[in-house]
N, C-alpha and C. Protein backbone atom coordinates (compact mmCIF):
# COMPACT_ATOMS: atom_id res chain seq x y z
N UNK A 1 2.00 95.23 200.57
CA UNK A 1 1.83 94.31 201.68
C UNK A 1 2.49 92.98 201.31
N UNK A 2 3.65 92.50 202.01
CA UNK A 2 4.26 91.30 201.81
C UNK A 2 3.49 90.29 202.66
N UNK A 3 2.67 90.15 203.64
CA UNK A 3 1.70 89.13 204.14
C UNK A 3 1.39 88.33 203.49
N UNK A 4 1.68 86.75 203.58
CA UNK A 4 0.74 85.80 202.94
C UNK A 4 -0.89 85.38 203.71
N UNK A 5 -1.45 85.33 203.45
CA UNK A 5 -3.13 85.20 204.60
C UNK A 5 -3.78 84.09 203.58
N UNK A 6 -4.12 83.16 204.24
CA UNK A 6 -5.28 81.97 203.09
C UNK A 6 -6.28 82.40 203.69
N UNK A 7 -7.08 82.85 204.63
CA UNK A 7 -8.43 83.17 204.95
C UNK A 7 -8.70 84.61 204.40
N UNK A 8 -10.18 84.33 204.09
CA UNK A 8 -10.51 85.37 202.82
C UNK A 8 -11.01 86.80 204.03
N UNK A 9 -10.84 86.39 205.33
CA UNK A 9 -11.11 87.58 206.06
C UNK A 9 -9.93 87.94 206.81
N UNK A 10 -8.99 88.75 206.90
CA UNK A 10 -8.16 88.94 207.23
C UNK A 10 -7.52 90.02 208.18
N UNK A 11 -7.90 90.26 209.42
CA UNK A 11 -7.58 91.03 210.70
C UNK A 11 -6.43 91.79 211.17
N UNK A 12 -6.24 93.31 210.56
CA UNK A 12 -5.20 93.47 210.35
C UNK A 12 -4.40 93.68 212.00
N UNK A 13 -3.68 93.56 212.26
CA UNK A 13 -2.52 93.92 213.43
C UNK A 13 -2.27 94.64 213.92
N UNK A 14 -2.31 95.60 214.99
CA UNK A 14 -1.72 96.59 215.67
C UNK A 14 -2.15 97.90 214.96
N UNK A 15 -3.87 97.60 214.50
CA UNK A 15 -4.58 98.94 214.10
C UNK A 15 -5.76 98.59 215.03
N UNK A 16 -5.87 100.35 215.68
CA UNK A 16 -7.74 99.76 216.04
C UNK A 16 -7.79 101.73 216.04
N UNK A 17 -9.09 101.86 215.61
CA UNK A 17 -9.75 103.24 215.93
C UNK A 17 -10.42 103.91 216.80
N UNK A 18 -10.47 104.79 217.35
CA UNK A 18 -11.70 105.29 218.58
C UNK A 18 -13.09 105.02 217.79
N UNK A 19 -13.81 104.24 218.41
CA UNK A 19 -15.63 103.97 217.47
C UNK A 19 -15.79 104.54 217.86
N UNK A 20 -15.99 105.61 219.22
CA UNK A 20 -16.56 106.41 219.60
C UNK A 20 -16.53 108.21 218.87
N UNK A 21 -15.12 108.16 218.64
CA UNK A 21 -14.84 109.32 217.70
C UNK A 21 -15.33 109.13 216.03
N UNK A 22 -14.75 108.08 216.17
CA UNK A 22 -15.95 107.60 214.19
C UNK A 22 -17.32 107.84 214.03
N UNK A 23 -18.46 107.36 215.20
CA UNK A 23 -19.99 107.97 215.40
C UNK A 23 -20.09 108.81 215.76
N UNK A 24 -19.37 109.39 216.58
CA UNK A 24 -19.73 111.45 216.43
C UNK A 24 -19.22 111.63 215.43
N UNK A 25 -18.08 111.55 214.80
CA UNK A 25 -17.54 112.66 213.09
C UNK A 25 -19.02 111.93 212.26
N UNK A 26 -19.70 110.64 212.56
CA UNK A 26 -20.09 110.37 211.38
C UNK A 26 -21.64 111.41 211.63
N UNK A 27 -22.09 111.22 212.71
CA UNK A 27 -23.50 112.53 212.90
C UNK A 27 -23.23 113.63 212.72
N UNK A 28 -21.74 114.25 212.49
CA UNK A 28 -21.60 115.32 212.16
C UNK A 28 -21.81 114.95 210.37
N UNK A 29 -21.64 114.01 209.74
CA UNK A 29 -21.26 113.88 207.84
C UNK A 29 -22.83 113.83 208.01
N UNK A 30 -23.14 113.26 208.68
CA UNK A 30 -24.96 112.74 208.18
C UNK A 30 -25.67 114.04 208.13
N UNK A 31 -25.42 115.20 208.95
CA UNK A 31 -26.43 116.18 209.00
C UNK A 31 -25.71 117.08 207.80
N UNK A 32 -24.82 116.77 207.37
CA UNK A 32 -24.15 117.55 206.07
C UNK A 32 -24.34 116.68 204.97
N UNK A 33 -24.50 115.73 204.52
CA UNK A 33 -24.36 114.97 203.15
C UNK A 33 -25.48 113.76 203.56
N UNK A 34 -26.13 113.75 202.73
CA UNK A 34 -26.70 112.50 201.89
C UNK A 34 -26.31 111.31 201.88
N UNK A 35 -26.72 109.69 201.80
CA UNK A 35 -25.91 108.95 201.47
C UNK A 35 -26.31 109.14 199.84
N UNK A 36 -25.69 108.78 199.14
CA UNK A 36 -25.80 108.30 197.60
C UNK A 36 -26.13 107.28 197.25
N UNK A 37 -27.15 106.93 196.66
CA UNK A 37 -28.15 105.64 196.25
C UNK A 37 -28.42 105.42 194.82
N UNK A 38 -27.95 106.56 194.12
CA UNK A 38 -28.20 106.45 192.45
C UNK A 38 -29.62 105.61 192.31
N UNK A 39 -30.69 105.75 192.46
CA UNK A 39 -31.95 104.97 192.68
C UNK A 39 -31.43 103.53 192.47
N UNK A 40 -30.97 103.05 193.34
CA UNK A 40 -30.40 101.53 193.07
C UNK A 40 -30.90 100.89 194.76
N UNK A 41 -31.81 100.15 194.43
CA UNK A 41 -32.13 99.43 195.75
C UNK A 41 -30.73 98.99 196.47
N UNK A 42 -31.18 99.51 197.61
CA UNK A 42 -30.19 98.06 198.87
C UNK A 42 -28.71 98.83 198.32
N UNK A 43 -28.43 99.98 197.88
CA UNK A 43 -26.87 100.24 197.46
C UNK A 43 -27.28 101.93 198.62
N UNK A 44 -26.49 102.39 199.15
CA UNK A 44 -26.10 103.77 199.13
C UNK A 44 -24.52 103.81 199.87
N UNK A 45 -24.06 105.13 199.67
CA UNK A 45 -22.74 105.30 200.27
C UNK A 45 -22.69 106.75 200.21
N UNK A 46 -21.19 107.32 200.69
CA UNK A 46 -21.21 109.04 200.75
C UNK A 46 -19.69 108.53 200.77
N UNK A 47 -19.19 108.98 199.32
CA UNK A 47 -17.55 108.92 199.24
C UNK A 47 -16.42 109.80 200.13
N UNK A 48 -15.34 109.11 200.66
CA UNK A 48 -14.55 110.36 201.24
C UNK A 48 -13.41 110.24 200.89
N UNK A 49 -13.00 110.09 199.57
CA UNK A 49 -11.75 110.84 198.91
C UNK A 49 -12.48 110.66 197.46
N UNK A 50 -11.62 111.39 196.62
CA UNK A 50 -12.24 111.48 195.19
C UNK A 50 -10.72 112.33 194.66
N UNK A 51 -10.94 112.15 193.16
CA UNK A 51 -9.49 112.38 191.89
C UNK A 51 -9.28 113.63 191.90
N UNK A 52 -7.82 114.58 192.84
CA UNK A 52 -8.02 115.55 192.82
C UNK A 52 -8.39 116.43 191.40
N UNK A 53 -8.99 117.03 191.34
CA UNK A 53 -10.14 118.55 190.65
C UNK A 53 -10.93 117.88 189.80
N UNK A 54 -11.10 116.46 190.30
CA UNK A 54 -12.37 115.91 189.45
C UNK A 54 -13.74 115.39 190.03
N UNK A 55 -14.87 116.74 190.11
CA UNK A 55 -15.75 116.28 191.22
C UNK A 55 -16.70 115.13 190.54
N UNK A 56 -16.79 115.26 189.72
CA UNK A 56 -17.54 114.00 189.01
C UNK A 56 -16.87 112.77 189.30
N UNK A 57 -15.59 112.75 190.24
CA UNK A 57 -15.27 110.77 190.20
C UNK A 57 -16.28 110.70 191.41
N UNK A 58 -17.06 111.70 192.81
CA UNK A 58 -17.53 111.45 193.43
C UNK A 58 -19.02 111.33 193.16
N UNK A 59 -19.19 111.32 191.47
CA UNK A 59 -20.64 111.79 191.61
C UNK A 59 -21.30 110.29 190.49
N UNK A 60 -22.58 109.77 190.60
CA UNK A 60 -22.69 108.85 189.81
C UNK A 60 -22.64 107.22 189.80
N UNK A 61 -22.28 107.00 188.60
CA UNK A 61 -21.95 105.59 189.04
C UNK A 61 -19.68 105.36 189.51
N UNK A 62 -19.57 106.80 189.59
CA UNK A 62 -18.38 106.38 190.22
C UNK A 62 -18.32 106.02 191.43
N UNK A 63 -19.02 106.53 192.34
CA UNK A 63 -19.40 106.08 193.52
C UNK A 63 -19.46 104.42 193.86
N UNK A 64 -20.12 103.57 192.39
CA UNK A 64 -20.49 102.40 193.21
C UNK A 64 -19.32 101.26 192.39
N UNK A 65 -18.80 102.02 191.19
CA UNK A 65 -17.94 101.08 190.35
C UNK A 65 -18.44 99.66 190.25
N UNK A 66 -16.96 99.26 189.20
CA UNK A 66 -17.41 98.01 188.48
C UNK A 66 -17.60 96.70 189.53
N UNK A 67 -18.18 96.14 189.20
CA UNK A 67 -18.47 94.59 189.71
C UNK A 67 -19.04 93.14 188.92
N UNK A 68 -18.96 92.08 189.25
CA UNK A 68 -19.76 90.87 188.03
C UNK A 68 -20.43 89.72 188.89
N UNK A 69 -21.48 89.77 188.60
CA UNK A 69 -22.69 88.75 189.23
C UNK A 69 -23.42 87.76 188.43
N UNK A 70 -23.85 86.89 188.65
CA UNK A 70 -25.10 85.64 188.26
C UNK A 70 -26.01 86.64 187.98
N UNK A 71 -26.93 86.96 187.31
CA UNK A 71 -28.32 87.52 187.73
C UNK A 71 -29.57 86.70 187.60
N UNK A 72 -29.08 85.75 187.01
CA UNK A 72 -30.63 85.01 186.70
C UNK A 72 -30.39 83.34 186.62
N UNK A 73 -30.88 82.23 186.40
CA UNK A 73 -30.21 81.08 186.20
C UNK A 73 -29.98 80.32 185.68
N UNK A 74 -29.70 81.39 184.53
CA UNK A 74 -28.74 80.91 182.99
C UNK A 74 -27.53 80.37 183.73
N UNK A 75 -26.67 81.46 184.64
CA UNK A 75 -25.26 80.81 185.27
C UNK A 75 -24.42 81.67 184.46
N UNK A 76 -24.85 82.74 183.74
CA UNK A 76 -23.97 83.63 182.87
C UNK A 76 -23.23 84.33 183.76
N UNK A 77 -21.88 84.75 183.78
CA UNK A 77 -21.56 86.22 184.63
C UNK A 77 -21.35 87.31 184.04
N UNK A 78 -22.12 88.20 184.45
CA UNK A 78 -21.56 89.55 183.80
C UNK A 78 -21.25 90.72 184.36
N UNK A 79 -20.84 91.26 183.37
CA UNK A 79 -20.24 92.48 184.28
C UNK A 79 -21.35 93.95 184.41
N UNK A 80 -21.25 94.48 185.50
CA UNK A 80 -22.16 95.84 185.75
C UNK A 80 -21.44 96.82 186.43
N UNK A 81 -21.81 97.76 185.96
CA UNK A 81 -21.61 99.36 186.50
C UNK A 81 -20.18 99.30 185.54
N UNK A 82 -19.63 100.80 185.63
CA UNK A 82 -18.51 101.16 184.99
C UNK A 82 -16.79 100.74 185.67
N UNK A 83 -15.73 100.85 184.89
CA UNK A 83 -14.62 100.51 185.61
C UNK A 83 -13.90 101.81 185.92
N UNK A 84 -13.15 101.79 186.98
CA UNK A 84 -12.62 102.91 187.90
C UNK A 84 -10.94 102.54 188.10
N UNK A 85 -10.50 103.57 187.76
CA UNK A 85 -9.05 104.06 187.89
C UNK A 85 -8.94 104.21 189.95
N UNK A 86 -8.89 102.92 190.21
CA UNK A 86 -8.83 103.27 192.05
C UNK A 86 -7.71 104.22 191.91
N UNK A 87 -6.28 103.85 191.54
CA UNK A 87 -5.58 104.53 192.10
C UNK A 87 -5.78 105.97 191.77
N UNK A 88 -6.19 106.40 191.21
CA UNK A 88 -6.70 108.20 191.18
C UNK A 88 -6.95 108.74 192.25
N UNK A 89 -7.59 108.24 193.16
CA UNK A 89 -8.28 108.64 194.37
C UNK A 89 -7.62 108.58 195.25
N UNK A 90 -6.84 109.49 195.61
CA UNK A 90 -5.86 110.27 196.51
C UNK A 90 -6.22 111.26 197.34
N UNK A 91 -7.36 112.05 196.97
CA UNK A 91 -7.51 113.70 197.72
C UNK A 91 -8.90 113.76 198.57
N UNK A 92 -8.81 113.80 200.02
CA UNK A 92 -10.02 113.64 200.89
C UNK A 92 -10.65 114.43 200.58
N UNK A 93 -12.39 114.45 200.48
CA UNK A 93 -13.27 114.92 200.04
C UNK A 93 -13.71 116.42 201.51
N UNK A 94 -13.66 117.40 200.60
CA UNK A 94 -13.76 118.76 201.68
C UNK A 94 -14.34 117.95 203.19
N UNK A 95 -15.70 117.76 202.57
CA UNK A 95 -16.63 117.66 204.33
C UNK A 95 -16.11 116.06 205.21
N UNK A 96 -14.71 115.65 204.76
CA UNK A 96 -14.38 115.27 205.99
C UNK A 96 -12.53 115.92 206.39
N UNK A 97 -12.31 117.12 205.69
CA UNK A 97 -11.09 117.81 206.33
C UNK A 97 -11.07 118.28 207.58
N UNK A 98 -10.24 118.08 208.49
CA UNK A 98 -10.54 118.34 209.69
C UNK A 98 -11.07 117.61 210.40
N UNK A 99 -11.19 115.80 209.99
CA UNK A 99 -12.06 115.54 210.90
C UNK A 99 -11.46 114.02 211.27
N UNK A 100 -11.78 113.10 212.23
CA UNK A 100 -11.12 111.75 213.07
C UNK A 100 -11.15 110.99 211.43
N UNK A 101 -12.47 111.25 210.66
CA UNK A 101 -12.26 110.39 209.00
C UNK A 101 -11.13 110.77 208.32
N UNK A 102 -10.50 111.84 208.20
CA UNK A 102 -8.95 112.40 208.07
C UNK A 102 -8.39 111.46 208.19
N UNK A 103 -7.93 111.56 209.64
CA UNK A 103 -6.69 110.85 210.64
C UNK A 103 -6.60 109.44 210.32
N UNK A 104 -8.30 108.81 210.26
CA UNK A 104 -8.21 107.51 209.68
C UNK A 104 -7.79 107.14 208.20
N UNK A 105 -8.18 107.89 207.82
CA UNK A 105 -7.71 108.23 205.97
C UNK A 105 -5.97 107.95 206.18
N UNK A 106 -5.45 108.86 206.82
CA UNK A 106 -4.43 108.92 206.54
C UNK A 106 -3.24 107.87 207.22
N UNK A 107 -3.84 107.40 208.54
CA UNK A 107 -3.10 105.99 209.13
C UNK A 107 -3.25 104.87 207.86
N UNK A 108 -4.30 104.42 207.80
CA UNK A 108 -4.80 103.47 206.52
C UNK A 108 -3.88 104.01 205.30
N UNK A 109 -3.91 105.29 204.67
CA UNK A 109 -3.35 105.08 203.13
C UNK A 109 -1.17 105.75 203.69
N UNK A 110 -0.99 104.96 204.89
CA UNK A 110 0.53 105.05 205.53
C UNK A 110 0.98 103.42 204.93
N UNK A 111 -0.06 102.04 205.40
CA UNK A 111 0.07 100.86 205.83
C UNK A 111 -0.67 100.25 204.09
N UNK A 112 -1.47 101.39 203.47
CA UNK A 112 -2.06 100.27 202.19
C UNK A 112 -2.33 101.18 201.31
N UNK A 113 -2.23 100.57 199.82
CA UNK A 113 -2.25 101.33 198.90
C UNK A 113 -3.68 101.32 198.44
N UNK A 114 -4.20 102.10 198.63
CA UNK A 114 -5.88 102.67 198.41
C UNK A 114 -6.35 102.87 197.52
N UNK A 115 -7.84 102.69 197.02
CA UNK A 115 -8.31 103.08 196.07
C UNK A 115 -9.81 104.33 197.09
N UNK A 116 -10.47 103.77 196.24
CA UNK A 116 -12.02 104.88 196.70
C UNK A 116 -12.09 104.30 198.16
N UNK A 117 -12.73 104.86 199.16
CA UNK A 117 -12.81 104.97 200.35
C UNK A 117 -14.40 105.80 200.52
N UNK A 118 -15.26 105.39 201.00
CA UNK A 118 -16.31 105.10 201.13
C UNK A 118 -17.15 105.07 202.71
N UNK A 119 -18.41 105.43 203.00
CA UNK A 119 -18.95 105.07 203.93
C UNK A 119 -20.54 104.52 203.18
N UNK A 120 -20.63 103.33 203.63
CA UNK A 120 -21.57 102.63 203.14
C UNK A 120 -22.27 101.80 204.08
N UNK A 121 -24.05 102.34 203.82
CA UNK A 121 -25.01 102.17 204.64
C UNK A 121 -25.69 100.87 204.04
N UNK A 122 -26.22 99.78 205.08
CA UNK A 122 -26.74 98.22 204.58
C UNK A 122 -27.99 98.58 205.73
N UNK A 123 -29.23 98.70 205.12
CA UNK A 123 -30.23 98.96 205.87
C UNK A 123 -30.59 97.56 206.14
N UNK A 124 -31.81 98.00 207.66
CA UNK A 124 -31.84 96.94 208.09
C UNK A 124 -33.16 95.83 207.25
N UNK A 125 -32.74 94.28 207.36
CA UNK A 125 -33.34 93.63 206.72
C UNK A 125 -33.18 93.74 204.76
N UNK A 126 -31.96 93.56 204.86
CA UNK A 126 -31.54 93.91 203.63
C UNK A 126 -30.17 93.14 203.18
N UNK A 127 -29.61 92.85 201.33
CA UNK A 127 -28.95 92.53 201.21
C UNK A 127 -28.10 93.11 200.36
N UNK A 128 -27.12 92.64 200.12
CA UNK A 128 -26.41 92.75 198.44
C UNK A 128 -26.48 92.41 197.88
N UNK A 129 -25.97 91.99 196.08
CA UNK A 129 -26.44 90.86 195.20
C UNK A 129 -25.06 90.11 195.52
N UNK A 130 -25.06 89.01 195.27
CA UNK A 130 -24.13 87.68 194.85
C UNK A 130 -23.02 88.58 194.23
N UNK A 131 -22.41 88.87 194.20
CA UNK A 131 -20.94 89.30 193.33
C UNK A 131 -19.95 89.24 193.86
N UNK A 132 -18.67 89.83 192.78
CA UNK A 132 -17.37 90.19 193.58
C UNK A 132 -17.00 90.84 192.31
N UNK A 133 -15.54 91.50 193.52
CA UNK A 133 -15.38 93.23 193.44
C UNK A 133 -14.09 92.75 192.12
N UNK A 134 -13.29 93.63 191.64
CA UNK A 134 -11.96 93.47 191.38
C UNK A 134 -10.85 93.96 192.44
N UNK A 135 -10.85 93.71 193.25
CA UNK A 135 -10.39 93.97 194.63
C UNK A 135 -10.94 93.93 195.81
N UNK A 136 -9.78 93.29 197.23
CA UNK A 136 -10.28 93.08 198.33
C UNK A 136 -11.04 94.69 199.18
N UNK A 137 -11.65 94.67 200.39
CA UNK A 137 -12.25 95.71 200.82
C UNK A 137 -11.45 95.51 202.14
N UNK A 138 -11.30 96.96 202.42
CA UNK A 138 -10.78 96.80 204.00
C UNK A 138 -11.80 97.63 204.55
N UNK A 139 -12.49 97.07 205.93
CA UNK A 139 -13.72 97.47 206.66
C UNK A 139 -13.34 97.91 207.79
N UNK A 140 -14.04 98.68 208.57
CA UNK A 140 -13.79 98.98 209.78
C UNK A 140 -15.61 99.72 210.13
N UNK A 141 -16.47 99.00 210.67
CA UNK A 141 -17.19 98.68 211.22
C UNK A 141 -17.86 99.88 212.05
N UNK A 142 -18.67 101.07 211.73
CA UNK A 142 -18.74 101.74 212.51
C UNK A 142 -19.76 101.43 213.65
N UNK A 143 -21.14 100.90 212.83
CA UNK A 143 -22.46 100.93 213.77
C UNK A 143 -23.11 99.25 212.92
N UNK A 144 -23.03 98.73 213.65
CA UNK A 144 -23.37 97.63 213.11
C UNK A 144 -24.43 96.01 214.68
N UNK A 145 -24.69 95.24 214.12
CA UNK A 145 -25.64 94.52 215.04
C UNK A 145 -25.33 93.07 214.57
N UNK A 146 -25.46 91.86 215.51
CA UNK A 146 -25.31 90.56 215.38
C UNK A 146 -25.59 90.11 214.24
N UNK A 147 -26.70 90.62 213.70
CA UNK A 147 -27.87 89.98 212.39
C UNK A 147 -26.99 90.49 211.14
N UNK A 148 -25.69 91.31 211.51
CA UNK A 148 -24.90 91.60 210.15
C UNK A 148 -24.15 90.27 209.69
N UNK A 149 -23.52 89.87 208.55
CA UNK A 149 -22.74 88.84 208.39
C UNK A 149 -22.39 89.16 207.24
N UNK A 150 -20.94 88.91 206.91
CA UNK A 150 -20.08 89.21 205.68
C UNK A 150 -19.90 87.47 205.08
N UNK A 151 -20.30 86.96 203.79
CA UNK A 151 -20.81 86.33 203.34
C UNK A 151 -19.51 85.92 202.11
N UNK A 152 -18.42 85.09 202.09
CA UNK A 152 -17.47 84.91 201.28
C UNK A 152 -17.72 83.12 200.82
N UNK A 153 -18.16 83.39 199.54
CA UNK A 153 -18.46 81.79 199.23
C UNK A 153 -18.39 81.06 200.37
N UNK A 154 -18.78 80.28 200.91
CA UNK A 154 -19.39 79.22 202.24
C UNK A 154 -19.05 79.99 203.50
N UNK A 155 -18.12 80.85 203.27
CA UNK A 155 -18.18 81.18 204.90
C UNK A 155 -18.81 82.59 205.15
N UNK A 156 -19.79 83.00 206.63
CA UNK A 156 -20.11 83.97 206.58
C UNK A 156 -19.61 84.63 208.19
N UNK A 157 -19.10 85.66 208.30
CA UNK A 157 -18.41 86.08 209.77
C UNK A 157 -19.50 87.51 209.92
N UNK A 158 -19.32 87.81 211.22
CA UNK A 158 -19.75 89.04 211.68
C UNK A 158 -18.77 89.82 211.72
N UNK A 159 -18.32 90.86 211.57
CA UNK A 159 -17.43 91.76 211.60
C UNK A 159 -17.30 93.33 212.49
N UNK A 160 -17.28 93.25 213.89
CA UNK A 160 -17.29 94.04 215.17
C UNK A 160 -17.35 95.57 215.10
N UNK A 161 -18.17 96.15 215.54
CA UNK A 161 -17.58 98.10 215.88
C UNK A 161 -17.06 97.73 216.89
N UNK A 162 -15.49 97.45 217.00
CA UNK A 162 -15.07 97.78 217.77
C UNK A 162 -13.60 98.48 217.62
N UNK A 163 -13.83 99.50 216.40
CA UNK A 163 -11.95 99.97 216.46
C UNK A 163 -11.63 98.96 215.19
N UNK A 164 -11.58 97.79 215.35
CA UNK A 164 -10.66 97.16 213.96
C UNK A 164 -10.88 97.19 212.86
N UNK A 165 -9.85 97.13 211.89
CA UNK A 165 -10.20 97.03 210.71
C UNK A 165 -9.42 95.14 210.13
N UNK A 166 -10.56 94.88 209.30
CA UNK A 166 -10.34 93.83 208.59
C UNK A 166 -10.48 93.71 207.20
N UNK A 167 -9.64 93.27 206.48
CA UNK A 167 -9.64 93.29 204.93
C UNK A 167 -10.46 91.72 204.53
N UNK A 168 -11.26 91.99 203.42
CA UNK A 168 -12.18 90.63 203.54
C UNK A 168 -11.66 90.56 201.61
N UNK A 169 -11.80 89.29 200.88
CA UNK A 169 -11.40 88.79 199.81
C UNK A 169 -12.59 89.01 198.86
N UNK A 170 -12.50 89.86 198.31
CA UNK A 170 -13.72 90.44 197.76
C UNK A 170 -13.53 90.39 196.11
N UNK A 171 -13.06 89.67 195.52
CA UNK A 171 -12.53 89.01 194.43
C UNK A 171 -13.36 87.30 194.17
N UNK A 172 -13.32 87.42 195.46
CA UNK A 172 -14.23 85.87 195.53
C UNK A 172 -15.94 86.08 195.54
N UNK A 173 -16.56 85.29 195.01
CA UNK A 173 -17.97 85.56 195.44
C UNK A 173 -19.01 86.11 196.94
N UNK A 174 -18.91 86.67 197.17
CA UNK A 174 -19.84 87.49 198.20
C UNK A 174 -20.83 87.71 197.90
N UNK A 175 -21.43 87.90 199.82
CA UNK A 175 -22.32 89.24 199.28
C UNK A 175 -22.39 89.93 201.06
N UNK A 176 -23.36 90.85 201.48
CA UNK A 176 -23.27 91.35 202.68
C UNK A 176 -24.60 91.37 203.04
N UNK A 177 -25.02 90.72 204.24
CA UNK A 177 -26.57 91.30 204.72
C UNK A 177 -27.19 91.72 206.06
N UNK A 178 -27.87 92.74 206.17
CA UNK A 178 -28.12 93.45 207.60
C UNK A 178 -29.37 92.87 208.15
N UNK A 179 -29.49 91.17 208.62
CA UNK A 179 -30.39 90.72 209.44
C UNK A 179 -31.03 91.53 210.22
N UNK A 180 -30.35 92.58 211.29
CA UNK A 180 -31.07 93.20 212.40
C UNK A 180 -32.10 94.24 212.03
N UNK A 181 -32.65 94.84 212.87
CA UNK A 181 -33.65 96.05 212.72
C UNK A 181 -32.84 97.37 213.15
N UNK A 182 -31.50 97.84 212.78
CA UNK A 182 -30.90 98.86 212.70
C UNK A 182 -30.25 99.20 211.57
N UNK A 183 -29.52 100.50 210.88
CA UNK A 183 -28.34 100.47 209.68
C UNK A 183 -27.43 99.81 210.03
N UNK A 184 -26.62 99.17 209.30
CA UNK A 184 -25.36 98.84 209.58
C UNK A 184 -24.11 99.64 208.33
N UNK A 185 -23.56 100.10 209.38
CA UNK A 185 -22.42 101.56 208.25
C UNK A 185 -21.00 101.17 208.68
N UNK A 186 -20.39 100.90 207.68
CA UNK A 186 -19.06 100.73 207.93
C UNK A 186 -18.28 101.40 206.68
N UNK A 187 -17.03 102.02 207.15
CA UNK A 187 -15.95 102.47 206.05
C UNK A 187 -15.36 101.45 205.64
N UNK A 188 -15.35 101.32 204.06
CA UNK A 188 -15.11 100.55 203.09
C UNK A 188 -14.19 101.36 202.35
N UNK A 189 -12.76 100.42 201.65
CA UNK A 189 -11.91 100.74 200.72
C UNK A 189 -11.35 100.05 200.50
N UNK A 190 -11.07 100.59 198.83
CA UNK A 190 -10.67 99.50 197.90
C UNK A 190 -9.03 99.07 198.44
N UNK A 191 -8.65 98.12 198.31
CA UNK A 191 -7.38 97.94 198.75
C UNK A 191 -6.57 97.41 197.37
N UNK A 192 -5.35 98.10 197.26
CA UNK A 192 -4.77 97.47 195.62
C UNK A 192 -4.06 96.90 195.38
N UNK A 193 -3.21 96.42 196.87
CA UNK A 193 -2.48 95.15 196.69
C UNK A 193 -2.92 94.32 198.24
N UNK A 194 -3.06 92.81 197.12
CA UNK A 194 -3.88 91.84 197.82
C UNK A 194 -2.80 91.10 198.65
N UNK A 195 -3.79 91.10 200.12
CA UNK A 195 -2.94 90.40 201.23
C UNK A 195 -3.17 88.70 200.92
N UNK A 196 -4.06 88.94 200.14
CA UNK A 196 -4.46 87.26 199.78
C UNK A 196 -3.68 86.42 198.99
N UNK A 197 -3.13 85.35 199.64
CA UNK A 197 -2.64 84.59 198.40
C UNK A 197 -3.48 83.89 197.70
N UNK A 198 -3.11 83.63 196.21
CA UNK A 198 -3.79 82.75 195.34
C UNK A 198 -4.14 81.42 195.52
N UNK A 199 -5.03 80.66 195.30
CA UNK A 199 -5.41 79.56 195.50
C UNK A 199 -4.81 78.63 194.45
C-alpha cells in the first residue's frame, strides 16, 4: 500500500461488502464452530485462514497472538501471549470454503498483504485491555450497536455494519468496548504493510 493516511482510522475506498450476506454465512459458522476463548475473559474469536497443513496455528494461543500492555501502575510494559509468523497464514480454514467469507478473503488478500484473519466476538458490556498490536487491523463490522467504540489513544470512533471496511492503527495504544446490550462481531485482520505514516 503506497497511501500516506495521518488518522489512525483509516476508510478504505471503493470496497464495501453485502452485511446481509456476511450475517447469514456467519449463522451458518456459528451453528458449526465455537468461538475460541482459551478461558481468557472478554477475548473470543473463530479463525478463518490458518498455515497451510498446520492445524495447530488455528488452535491455542495462536489464535490470539502477541501483544504489550500497562497491567498495573508500576507503568511497566510488557509483553503477553506468543509471537506469530502473520505472513504464514495464507490457506482459508475448511468451514468457510464455499462461502461469501471466501469471496471476502479473497477481494481483501487482492488489495493487502494479510496476516491471521479472524472473526471476533466483544460481548455486550464489555472491554479489552489497554494495548497494542504489532500491526494495524483491518475491520469490517458485521453486527455491531452505537455503545461500540474503537478507542485509539484520545480518540474513540464507532465503526458501522454497513459493508465497509476500515483499517484502524493498532500499533498505537487502544483498546475496544461493547457499551450496548448485544455482541458486537466484526472480521478482523492483521494487515502487514502499514497505511500509516510515522509520526
Amino acid at each position: 500500500m503506497n497511501e500516506q493516511h495521518s488518522s489512525d482510522f483509516y476508510k478504505v475506498p471503493d470496497i464495501t461488502f453485502d452485511i446481509q450476506k456476511l450475517r447469514a454465512e456467519l449463522d451458518t459458522v456459528l451453528k458449526k464452530k465455537n468461538f475460541n476463548t482459551l478461558g481468557i475473559k472478554n477475548f473470543a474469536a473463530i479463525p478463518v485462514n490458518s498455515i497451510p497443513g498446520d492445524v495447530d496455528s488455528i488452535k491455542g494461543h495462536n489464535v490470539r497472538g502477541e501483544y504489550w500492555t500497562f497491567p498495573d501502575e508500576s507503568g511497566k510494559e510488557v509483553k503477553r501471549d506468543k509471537s506469530i509468523d502473520e505472513s504464514k497464514y495464507t490457506e482459508i480454514v475448511p468451514e468457510f470454503k464455499n462461502t461469501y467469507f471466501e469471496k471476502v478473503y479473497n477481494v481483501l488478500r487482492k488489495k493487502f498483504k494479510l496476516g491471521r484473519v479472524r472473526i471476533l466476538l466483544k460481548e455486550p458490556r464489555s472491554t479489552l485491555s489497554w494495548h497494542r498490536d504489532p500491526e494495524p487491523r483491518l475491520h469490517i463490522p458485521i453486527i455491531t450497536n452505537l455503545g461500540c467504540k474503537m478507542v485509539i489513544e484520545d480518540v474513540a470512533r464507532h465503526l458501522p455494519a454497513d459493508g465497509s471496511v476500515t483499517i484502524t492503527n493498532n500499533t498505537k495504544y487502544h483498546n475496544f468496548f461493547n457499551g450496548g446490550e448485544q455482541n458486537r462481531i466484526h472480521l478482523v485482520a492483521c494487515v502487514l504493510e502499514s497505511p500509516f505514516r510515522k509520526k
